[in-house]
C-alpha atoms as a PDB file:
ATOM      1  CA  UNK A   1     291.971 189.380 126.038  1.00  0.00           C
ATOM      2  CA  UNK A   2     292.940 192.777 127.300  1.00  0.00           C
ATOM      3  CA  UNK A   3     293.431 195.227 123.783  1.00  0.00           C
ATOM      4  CA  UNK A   4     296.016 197.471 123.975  1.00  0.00           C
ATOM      5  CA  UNK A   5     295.951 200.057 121.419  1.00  0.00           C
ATOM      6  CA  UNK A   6     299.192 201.673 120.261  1.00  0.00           C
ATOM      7  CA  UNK A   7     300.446 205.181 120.653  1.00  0.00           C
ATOM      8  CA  UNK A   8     301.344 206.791 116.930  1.00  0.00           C
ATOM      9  CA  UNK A   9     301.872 210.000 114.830  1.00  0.00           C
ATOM     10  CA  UNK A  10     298.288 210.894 114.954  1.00  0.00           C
ATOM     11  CA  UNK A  11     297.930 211.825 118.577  1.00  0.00           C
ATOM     12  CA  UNK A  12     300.500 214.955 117.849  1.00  0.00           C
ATOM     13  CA  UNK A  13     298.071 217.147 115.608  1.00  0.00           C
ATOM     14  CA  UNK A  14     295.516 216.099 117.170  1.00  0.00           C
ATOM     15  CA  UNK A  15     296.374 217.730 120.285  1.00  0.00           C
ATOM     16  CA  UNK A  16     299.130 220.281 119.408  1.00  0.00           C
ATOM     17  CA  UNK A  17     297.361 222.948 118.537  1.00  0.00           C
ATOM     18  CA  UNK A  18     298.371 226.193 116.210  1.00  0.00           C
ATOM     19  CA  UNK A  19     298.527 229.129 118.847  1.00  0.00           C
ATOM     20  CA  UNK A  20     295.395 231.940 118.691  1.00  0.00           C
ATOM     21  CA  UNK A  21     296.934 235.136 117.520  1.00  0.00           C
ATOM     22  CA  UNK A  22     295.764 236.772 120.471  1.00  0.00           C
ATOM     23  CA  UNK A  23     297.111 234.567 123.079  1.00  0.00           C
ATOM     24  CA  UNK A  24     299.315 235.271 126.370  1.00  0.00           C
ATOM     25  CA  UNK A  25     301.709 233.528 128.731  1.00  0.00           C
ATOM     26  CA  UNK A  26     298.903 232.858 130.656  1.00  0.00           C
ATOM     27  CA  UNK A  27     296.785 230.638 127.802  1.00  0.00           C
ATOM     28  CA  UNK A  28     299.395 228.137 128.035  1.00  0.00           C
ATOM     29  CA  UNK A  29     299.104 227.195 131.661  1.00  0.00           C
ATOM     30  CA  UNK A  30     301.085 227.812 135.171  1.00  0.00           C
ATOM     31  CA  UNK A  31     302.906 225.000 136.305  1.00  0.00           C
ATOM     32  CA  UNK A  32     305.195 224.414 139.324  1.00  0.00           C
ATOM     33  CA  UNK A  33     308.186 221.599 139.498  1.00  0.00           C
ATOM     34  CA  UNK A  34     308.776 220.437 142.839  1.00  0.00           C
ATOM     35  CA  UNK A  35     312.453 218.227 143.633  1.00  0.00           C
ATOM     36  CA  UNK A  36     316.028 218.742 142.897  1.00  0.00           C
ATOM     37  CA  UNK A  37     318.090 218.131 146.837  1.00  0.00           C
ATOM     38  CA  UNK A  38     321.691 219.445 147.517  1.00  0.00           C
ATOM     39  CA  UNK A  39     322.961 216.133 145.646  1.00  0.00           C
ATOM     40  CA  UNK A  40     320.305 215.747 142.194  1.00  0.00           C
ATOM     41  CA  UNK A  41     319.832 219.324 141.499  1.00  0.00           C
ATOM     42  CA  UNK A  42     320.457 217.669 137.887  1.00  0.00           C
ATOM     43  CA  UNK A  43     316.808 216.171 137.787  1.00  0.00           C
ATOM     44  CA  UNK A  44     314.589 219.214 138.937  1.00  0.00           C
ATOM     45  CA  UNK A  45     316.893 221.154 135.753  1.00  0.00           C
ATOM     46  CA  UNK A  46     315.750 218.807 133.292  1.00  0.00           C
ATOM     47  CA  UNK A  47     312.175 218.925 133.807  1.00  0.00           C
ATOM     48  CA  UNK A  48     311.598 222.445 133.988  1.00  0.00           C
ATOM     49  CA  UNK A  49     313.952 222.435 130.825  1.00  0.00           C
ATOM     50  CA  UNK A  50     311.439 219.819 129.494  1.00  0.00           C
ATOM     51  CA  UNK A  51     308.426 222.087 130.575  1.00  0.00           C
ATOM     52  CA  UNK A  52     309.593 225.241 129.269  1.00  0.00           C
ATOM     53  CA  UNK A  53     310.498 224.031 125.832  1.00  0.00           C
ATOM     54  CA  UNK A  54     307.605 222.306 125.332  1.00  0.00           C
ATOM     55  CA  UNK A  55     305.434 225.641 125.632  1.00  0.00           C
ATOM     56  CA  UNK A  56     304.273 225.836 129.099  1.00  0.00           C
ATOM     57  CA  UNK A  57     303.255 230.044 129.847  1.00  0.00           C
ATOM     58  CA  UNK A  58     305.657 230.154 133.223  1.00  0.00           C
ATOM     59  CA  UNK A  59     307.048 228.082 135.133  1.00  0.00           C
ATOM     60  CA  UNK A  60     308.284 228.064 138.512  1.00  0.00           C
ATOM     61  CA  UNK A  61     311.068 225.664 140.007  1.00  0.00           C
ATOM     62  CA  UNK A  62     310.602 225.059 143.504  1.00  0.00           C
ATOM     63  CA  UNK A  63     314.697 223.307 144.832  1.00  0.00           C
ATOM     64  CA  UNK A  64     317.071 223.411 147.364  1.00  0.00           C
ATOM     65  CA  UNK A  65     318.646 226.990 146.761  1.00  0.00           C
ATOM     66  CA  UNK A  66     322.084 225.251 145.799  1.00  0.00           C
ATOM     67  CA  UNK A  67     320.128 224.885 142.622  1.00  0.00           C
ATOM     68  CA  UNK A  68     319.495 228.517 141.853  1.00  0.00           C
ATOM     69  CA  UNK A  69     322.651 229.639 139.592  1.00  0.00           C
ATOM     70  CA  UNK A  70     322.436 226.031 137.676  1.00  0.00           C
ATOM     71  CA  UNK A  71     319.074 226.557 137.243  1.00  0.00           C
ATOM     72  CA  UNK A  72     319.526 230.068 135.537  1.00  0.00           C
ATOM     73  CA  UNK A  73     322.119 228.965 133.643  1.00  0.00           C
ATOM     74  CA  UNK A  74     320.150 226.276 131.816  1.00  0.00           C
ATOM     75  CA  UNK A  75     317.362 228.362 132.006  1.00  0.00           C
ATOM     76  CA  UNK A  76     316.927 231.845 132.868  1.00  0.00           C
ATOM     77  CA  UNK A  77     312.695 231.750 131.725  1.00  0.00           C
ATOM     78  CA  UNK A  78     311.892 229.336 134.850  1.00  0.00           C
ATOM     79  CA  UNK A  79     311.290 231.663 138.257  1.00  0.00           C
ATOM     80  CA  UNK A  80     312.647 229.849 141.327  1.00  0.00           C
ATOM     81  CA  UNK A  81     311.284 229.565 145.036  1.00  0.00           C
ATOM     82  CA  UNK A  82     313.403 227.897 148.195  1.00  0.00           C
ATOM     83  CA  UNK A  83     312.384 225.027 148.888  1.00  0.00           C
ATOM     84  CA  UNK A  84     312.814 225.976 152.120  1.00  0.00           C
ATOM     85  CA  UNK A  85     310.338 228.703 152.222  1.00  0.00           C
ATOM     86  CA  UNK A  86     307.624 227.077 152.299  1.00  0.00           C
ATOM     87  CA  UNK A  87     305.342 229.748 153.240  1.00  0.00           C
ATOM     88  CA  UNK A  88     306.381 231.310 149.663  1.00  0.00           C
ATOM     89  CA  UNK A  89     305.905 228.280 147.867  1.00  0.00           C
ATOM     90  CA  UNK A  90     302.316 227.458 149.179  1.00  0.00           C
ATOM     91  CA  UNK A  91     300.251 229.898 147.034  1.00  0.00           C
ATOM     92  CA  UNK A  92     302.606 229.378 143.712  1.00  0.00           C
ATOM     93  CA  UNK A  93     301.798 225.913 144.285  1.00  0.00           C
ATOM     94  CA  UNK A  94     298.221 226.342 144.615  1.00  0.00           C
ATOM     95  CA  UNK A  95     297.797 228.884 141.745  1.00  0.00           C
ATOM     96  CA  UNK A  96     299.068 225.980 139.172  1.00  0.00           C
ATOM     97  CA  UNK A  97     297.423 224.098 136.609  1.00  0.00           C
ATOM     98  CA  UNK A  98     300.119 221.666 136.954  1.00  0.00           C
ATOM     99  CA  UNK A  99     302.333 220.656 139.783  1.00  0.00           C
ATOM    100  CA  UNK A 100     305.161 218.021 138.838  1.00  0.00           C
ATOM    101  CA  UNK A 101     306.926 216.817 141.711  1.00  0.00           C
ATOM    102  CA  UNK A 102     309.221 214.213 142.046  1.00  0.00           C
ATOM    103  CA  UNK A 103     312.352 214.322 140.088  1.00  0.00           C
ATOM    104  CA  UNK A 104     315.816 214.690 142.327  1.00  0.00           C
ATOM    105  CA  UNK A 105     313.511 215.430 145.650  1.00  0.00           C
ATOM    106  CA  UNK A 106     315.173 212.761 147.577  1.00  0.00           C
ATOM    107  CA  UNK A 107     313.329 210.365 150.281  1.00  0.00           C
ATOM    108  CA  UNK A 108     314.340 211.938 153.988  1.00  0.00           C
ATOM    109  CA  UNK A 109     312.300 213.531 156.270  1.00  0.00           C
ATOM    110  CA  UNK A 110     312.659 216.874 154.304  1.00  0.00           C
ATOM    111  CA  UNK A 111     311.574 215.431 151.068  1.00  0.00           C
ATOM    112  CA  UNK A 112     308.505 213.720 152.682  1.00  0.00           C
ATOM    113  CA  UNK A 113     307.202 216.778 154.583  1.00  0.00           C
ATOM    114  CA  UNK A 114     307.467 218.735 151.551  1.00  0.00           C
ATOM    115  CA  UNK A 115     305.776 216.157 149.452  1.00  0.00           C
ATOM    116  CA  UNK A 116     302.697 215.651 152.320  1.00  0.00           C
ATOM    117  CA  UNK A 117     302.579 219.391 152.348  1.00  0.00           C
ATOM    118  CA  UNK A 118     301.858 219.573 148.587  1.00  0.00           C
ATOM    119  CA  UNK A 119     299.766 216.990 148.410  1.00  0.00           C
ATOM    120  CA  UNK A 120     297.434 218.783 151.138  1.00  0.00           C
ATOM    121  CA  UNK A 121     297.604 221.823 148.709  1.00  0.00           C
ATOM    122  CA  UNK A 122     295.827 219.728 145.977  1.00  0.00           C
ATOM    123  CA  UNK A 123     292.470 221.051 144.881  1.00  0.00           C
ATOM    124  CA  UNK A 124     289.850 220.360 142.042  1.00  0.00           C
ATOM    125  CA  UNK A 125     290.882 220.551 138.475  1.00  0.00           C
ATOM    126  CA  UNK A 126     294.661 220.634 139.423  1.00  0.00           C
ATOM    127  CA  UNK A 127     296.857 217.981 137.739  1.00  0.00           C
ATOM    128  CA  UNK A 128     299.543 216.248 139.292  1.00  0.00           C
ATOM    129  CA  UNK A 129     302.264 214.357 137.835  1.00  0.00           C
ATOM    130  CA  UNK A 130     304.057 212.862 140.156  1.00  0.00           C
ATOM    131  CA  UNK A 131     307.718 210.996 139.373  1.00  0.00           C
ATOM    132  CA  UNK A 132     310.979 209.424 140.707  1.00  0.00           C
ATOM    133  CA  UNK A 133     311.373 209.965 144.765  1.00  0.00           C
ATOM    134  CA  UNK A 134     307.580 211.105 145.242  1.00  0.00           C
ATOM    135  CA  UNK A 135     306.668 207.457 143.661  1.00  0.00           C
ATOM    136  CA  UNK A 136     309.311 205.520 146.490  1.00  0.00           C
ATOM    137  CA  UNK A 137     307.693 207.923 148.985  1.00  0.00           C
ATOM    138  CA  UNK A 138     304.265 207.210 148.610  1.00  0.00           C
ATOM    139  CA  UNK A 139     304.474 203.604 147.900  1.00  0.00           C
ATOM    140  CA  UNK A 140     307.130 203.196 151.818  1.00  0.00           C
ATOM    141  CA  UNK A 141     304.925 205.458 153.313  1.00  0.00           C
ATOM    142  CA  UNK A 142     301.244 204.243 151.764  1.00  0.00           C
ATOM    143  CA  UNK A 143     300.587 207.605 151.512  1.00  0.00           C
ATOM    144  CA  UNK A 144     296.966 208.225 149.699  1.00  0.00           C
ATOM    145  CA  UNK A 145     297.112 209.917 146.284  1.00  0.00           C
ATOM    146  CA  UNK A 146     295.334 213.793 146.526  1.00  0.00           C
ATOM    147  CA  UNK A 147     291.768 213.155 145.949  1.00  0.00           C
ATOM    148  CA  UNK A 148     290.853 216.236 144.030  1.00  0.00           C
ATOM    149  CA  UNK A 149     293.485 216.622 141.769  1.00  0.00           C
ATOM    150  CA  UNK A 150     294.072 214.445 138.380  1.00  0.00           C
ATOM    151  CA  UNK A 151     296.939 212.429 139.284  1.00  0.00           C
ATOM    152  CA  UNK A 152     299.185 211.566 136.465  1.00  0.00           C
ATOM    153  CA  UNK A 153     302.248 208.620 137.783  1.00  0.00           C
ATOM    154  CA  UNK A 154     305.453 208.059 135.953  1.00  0.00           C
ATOM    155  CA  UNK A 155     306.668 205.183 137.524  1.00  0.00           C
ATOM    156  CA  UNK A 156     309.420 203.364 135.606  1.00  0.00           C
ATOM    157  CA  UNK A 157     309.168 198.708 136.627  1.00  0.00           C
ATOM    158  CA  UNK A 158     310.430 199.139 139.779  1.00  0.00           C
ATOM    159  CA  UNK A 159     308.651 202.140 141.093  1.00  0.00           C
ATOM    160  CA  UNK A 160     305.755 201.009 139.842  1.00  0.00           C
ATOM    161  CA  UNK A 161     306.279 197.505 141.594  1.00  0.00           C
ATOM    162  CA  UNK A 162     306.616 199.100 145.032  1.00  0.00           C
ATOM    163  CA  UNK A 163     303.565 201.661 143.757  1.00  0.00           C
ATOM    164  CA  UNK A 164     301.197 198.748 142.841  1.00  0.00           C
ATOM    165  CA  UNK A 165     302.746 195.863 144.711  1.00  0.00           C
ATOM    166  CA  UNK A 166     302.769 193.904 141.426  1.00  0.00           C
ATOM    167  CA  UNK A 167     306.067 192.709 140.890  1.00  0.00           C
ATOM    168  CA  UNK A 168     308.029 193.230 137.723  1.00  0.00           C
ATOM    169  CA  UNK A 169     307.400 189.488 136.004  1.00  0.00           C
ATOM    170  CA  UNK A 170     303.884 189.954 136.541  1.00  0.00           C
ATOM    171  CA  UNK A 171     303.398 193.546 135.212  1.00  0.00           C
ATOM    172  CA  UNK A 172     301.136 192.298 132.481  1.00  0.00           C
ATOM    173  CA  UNK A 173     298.787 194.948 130.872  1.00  0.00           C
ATOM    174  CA  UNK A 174     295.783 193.400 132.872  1.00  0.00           C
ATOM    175  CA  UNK A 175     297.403 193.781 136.096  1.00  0.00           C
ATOM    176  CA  UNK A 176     298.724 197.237 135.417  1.00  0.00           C
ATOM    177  CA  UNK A 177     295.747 198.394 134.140  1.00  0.00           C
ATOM    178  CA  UNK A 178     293.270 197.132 137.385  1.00  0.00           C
ATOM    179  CA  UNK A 179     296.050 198.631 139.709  1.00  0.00           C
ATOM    180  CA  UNK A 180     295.597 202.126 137.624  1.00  0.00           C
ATOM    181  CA  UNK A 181     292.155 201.718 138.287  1.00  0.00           C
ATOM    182  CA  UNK A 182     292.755 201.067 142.032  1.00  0.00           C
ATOM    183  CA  UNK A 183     294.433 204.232 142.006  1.00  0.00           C
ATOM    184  CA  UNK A 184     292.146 206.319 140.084  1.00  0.00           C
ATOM    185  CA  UNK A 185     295.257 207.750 138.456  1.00  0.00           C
ATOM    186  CA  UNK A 186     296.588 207.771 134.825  1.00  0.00           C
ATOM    187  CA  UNK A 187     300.259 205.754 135.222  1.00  0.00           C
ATOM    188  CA  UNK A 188     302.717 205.784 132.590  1.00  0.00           C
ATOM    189  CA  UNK A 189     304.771 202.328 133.356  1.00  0.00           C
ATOM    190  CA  UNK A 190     308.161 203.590 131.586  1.00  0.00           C
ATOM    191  CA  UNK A 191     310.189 200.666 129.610  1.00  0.00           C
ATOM    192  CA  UNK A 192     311.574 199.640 126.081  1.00  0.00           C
ATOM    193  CA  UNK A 193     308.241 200.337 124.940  1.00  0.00           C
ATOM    194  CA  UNK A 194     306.133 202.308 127.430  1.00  0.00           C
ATOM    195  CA  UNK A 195     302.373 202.002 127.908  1.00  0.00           C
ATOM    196  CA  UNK A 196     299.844 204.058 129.636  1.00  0.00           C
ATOM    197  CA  UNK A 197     296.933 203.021 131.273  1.00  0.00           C
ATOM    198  CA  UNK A 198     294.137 206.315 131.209  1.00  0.00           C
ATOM    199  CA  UNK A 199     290.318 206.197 130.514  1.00  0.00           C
ATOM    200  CA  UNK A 200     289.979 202.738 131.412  1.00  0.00           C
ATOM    201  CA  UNK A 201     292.367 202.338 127.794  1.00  0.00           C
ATOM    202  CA  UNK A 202     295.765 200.571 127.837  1.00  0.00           C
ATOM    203  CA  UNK A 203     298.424 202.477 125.267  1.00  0.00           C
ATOM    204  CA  UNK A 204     301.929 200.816 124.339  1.00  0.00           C
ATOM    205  CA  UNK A 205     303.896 203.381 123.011  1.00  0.00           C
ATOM    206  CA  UNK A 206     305.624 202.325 119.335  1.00  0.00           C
ATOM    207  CA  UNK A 207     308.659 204.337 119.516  1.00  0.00           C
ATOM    208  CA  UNK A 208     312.035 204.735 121.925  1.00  0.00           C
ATOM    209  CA  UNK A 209     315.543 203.825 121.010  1.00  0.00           C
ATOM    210  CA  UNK A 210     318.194 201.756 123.698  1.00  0.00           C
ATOM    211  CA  UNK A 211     320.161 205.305 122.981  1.00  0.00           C
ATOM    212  CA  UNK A 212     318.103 206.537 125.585  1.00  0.00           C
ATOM    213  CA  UNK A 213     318.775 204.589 128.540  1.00  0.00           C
ATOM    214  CA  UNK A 214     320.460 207.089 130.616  1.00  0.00           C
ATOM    215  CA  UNK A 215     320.365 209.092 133.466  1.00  0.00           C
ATOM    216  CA  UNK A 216     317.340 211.972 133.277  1.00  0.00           C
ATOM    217  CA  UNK A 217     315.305 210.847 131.002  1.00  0.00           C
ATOM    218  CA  UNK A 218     311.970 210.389 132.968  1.00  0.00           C
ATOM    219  CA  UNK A 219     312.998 213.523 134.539  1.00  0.00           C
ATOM    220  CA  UNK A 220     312.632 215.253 130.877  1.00  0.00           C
ATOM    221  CA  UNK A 221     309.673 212.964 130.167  1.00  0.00           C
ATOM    222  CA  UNK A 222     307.837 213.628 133.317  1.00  0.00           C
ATOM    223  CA  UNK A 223     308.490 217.615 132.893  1.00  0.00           C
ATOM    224  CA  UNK A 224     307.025 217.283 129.305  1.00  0.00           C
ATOM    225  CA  UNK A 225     304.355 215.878 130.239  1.00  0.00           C
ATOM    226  CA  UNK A 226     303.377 218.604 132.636  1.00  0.00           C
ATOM    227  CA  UNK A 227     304.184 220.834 130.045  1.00  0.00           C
ATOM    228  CA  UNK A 228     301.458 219.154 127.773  1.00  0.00           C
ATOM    229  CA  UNK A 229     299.003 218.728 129.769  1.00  0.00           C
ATOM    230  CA  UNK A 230     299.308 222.532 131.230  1.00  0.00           C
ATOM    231  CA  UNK A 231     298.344 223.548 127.717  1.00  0.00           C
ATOM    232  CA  UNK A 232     296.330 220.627 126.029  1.00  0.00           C
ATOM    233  CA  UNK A 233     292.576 220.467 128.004  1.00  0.00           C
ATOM    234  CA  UNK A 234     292.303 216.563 126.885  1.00  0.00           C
ATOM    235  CA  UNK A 235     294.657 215.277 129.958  1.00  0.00           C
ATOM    236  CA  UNK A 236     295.006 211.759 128.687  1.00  0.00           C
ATOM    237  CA  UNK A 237     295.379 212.378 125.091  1.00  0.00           C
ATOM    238  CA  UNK A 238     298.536 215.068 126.279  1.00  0.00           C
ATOM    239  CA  UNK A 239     300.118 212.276 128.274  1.00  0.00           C
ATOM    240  CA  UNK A 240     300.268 210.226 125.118  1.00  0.00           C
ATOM    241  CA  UNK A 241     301.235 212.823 123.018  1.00  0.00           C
ATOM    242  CA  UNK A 242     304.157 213.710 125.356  1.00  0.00           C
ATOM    243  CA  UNK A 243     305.168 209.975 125.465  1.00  0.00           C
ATOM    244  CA  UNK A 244     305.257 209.923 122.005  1.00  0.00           C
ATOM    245  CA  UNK A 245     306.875 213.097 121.427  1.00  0.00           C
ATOM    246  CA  UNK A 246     309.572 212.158 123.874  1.00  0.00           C
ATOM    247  CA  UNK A 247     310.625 209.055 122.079  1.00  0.00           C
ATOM    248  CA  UNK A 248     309.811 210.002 118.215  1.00  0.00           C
ATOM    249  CA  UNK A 249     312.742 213.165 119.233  1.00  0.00           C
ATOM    250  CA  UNK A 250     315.104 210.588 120.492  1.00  0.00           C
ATOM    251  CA  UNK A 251     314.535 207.799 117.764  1.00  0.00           C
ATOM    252  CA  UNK A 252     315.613 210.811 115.302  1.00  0.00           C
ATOM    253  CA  UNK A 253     319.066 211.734 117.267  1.00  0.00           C
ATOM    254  CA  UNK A 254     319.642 208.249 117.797  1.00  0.00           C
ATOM    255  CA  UNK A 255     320.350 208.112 113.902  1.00  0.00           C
ATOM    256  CA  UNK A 256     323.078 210.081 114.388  1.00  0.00           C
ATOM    257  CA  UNK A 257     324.429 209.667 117.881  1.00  0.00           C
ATOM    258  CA  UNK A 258     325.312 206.497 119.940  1.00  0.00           C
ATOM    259  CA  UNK A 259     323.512 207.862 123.042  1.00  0.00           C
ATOM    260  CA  UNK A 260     320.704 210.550 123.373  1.00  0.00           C
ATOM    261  CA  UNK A 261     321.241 213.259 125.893  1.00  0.00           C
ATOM    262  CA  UNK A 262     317.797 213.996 128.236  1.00  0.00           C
ATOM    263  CA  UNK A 263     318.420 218.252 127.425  1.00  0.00           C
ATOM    264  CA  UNK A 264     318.628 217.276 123.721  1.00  0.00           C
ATOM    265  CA  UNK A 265     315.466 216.120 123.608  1.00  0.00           C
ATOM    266  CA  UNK A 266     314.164 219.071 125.251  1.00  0.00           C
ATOM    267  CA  UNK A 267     315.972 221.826 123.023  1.00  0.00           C
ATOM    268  CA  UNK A 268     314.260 219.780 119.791  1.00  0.00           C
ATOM    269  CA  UNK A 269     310.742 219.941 120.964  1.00  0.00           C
ATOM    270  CA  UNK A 270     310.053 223.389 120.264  1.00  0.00           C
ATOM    271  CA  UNK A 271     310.368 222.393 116.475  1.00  0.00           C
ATOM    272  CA  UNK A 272     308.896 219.182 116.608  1.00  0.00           C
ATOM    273  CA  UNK A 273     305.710 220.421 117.826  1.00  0.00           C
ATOM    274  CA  UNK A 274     305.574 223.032 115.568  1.00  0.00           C
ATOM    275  CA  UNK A 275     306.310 221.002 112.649  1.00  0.00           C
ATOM    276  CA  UNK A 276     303.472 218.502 114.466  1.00  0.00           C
ATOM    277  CA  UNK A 277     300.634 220.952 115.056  1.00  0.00           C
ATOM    278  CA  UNK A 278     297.103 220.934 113.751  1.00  0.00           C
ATOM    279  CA  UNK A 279     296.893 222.573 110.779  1.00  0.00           C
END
């Protein structure tokens, strides 16, 4: 019998911590969001909304430039780079502690070169969480995960079917949890009750509301977790907290509103996690 422990309150003071009086921009990480084509500009917004909120020292949005103005109108903290410079991108890329990439990117040629490129980028200590059109990428292409970064997946049933080649009736913890392994990745397998599969541990998540089920929402999940884990050393334990965080915000709105809104989530973390921190 495979246990599977669940993901509560306590993981959020445990790993949000109060902020040092004599801390900078750059204590709280450098992370770079990768995604956002011509038509889903929408997705590559709502992560770096999701990153910057949740406390992340700067952040850079790497899009299509079509993105630019929308992108400083949601949010004029996040820097942007072209896409289609490349040659700027490279070293903003490589100077992260956390590169998310994934949400909106598409899956043509462009998207593909641009996620190969990244991947070759990788190096030791880096984190990557990768999401949405990487995931359909990698798994048409059997492209190999980076092998010296800490790869973080945030597949939701489907992507993680074509990911793990386990199909969606047979995504039992066990399964899930040796195709993780196979991987050498921590994969959050997004549903009505999400679980996480890190440290050789499976984690079901106890919150999430059906108010929820709409379009963006592993976007904003996917940039807080980049936010987390470019601030919070303990990688696994951020994911978690991040997943929980994510759905304890929306179980609250969902009181009050038939249907959650991905950016609402994102404007109440600042709050949550403060009222959350250690003490």
């Amino acid at each position: 019998m495979v246990k599977v422990r669940k993901i509560t309150q306590n993981i959020l003071n445990t790993v949000i911590q109060k902020r040092p009086a004599d801390s900078f921009k750059g204590t709280y990480g450098k992370i770079s969001l990768i995604g956002g084509s011509q038509n889903f500009g929408g997705a590559i917004i709502m992560a770096s909304l999701a990153a910057v909120y949740s406390g992340a020292g700067l952040v850079t949005t790497i899009t299509d430039q079509t993105n630019q103005t929308s992108l400083h109108d949601w949010l004029p903290e996040a820097m942007f780079v072209d896409w289609n410079q490349f040659e700027q991108a490279a070293p903003i890329i490589q100077a992260a502690n956390v590169v998310v990439i994934g949400p909106g990117l598409g899956t043509d040629n462009q998207a593909f070169d641009l996620l190969t490129k990244t991947f070759q980028l990788a190096k030791p200590g880096q984190i990557f969480v990768i999401d949405g059109s990487a995931l359909t990428l990698l798994a048409a292409n059997k492209l190999a995960l980076p092998q010296d970064s800490i790869n973080v997946l945030t597949p939701h049933q489907m992507e993680w079917q074509r990911v793990s080649g386990i199909q969606m009736a047979d995504q039992t913890p066990q399964e899930n949890q040796a195709a993780a392994q196979k991987l050498n990745a921590i994969v959050v397998v997004k549903s009505h009750r999400t679980q996480v599969y890190a440290n050789d541990q499976i984690y079901e998540n106890t919150g999430g509301t059906p108010a929820q089920a709409t379009g963006g929402m592993g976007d904003t999940l996917a940039g807080m977790v980049g936010g987390f884990a470019a601030q919070f050393r303990d990688t696994p334990k951020a994911v978690l907290a991040a997943v929980y965080s994510h759905s304890a915000i929306a179980d609250k709105l969902a009181e009050k509103q038939y249907v959650v809104l991905p950016h609402q989530i994102s404007e109440a973390l600042p709050k949550f996690m403060h009222k959350n921190q250690a003490n």
